[in-house]
C-alpha atoms as a PDB file:
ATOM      1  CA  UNK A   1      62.774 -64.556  87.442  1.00  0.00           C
ATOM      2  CA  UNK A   2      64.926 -61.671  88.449  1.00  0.00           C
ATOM      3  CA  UNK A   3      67.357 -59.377  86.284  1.00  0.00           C
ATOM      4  CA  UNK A   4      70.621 -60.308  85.583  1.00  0.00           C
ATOM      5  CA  UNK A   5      73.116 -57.276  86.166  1.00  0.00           C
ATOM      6  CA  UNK A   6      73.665 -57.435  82.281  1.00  0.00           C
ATOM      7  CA  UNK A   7      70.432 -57.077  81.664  1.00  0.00           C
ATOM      8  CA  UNK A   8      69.580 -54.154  83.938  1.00  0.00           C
ATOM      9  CA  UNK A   9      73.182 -52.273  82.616  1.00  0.00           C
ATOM     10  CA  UNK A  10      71.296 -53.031  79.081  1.00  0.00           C
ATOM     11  CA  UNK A  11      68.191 -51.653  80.011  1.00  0.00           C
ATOM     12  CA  UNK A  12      69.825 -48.465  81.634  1.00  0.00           C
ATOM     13  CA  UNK A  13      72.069 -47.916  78.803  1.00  0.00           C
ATOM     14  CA  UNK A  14      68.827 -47.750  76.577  1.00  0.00           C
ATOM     15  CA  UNK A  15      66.729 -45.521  78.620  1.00  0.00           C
ATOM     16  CA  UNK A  16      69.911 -43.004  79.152  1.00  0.00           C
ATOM     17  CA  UNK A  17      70.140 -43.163  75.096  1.00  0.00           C
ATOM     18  CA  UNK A  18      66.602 -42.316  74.525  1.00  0.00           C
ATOM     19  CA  UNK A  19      66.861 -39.390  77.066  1.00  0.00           C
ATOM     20  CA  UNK A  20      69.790 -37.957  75.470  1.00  0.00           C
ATOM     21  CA  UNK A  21      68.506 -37.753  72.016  1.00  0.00           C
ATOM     22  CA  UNK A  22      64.864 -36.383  73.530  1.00  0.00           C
ATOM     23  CA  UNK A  23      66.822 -33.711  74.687  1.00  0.00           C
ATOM     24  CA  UNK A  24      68.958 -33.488  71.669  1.00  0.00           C
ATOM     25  CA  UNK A  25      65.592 -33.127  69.590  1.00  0.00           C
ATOM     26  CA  UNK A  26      64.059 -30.079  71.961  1.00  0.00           C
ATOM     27  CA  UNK A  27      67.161 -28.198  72.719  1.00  0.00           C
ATOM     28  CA  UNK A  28      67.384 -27.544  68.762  1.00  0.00           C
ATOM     29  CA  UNK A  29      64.227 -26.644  66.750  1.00  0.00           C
ATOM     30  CA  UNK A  30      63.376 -27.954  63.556  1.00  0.00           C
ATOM     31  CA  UNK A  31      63.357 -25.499  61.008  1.00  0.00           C
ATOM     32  CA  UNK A  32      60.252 -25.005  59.279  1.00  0.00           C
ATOM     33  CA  UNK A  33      59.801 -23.356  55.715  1.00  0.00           C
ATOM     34  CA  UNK A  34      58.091 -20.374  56.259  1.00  0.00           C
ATOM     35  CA  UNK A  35      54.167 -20.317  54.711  1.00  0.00           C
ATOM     36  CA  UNK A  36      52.701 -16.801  53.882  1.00  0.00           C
ATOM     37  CA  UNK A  37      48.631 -17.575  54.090  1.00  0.00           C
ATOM     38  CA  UNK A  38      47.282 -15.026  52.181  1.00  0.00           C
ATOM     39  CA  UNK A  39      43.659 -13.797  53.340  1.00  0.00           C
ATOM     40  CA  UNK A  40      41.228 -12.873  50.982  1.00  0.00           C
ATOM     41  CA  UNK A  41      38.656 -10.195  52.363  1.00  0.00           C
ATOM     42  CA  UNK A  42      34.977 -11.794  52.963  1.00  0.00           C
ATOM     43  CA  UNK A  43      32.531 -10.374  50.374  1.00  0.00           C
ATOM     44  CA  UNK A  44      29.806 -10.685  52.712  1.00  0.00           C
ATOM     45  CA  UNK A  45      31.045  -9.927  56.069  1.00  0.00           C
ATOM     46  CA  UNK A  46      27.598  -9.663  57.728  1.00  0.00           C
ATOM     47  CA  UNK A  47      27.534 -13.450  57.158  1.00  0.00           C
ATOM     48  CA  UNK A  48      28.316 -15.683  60.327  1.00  0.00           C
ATOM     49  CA  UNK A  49      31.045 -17.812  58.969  1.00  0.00           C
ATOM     50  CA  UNK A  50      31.660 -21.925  59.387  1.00  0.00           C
ATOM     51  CA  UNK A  51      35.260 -23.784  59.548  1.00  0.00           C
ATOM     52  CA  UNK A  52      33.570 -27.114  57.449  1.00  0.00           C
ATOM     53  CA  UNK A  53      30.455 -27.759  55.829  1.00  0.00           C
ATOM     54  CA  UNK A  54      30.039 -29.732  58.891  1.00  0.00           C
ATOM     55  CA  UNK A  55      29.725 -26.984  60.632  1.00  0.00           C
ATOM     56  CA  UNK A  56      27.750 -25.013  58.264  1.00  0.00           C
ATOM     57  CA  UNK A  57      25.041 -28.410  58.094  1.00  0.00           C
ATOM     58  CA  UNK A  58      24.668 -28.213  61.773  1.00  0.00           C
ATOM     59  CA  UNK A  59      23.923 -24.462  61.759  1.00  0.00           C
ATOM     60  CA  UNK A  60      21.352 -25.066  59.586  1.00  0.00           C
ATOM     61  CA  UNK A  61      19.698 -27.308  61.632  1.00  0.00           C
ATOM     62  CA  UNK A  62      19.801 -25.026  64.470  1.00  0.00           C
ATOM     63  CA  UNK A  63      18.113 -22.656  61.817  1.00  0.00           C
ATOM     64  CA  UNK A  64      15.342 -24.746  60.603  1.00  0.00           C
ATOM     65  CA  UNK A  65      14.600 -26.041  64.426  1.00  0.00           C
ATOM     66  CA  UNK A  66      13.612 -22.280  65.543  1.00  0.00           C
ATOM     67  CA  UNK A  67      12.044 -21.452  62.002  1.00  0.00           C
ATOM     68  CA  UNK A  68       8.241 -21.287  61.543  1.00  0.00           C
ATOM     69  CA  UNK A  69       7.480 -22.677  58.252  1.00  0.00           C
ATOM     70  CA  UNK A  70       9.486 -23.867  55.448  1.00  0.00           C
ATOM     71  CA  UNK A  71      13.206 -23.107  54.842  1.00  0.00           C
ATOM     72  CA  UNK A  72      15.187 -23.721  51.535  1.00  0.00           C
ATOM     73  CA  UNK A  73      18.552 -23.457  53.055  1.00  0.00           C
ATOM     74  CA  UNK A  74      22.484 -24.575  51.539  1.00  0.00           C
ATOM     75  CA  UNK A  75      25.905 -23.484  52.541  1.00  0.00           C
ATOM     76  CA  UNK A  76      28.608 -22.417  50.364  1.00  0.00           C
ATOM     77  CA  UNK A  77      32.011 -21.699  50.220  1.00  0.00           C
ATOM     78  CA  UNK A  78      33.039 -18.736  50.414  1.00  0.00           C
ATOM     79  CA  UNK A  79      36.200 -16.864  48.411  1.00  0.00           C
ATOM     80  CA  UNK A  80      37.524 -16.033  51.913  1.00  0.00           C
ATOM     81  CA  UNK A  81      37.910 -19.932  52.459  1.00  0.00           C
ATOM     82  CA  UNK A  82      35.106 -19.720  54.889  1.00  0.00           C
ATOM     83  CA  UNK A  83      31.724 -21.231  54.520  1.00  0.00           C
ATOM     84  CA  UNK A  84      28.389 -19.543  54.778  1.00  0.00           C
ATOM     85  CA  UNK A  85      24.315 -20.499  54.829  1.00  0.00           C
ATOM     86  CA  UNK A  86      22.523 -18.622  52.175  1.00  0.00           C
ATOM     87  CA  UNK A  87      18.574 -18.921  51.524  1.00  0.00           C
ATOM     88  CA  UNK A  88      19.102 -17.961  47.389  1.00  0.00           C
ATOM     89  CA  UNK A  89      18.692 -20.522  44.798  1.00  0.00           C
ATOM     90  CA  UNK A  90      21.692 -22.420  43.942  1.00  0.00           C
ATOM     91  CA  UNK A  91      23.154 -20.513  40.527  1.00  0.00           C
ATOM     92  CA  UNK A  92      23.080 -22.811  37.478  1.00  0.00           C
ATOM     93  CA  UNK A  93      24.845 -22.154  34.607  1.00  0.00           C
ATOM     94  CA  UNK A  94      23.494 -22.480  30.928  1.00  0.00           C
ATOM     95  CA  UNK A  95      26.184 -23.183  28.167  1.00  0.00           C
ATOM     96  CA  UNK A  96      26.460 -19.924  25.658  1.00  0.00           C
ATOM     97  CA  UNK A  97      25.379 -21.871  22.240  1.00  0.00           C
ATOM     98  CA  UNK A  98      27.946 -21.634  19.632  1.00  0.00           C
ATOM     99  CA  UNK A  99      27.869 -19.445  17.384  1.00  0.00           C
ATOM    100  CA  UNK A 100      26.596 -20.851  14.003  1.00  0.00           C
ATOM    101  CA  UNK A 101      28.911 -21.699  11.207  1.00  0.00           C
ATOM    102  CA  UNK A 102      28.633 -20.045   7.673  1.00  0.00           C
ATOM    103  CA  UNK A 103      29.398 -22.354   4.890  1.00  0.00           C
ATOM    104  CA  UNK A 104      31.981 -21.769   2.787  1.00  0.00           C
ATOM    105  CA  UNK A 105      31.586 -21.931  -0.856  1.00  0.00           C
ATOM    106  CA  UNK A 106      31.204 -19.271  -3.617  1.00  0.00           C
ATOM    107  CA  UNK A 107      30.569 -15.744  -3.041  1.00  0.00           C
ATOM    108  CA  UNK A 108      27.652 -13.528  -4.377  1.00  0.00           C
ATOM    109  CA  UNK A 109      28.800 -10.544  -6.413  1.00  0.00           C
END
């Protein structure tokens, strides 16, 4: 069934209106609010470092595929907001005990 001259005026009129605003929309930027990233300095520098753990997992891998022997390996993120494969122990903290209470009653002369 063919077009009806209304319908292709329609149809024109609509694609003309969408091309209008899409150049509307690039000829003007939208402003963006302006984000200051602050960088932290890496502690360990020598370290290669990872965008994800992802990342990180899969370079591990690659590690324990060329290693001979046994490998105790973990990533970790890093202050810098990198992460970074490290061989040590993963740190465990112990709770301090409190300290204990003295009981209130009479005191000695």
């Amino acid at each position: 069934m063919p077009f009806s001259d209304d319908d292709l005026e329609s149809f024109y009129r609509e694609i003309e209106a969408r091309t209008a605003f899409h150049e509307l929309m690039h000829q003007r930027p939208i402003p963006r609010p302006e984000r200051r990233i602050e960088t932290v300095e890496c502690p360990t520098p020598d370290k290669l470092p990872f965008s994800s753990p992802a990342d990180a997992l899969d370079g591990i891998d690659r590690i324990k595929r060329r290693a001979v022997g046994a490998l105790s390996l973990r990533y970790y993120e890093c202050m810098c907001g990198v992460w970074h494969i490290t061989s040590s122990a993963r740190l465990t903290y112990r709770p301090i005990p409190p300290e204990p209470r003295r009981r209130q009653g009479k005191k000695k002369r």
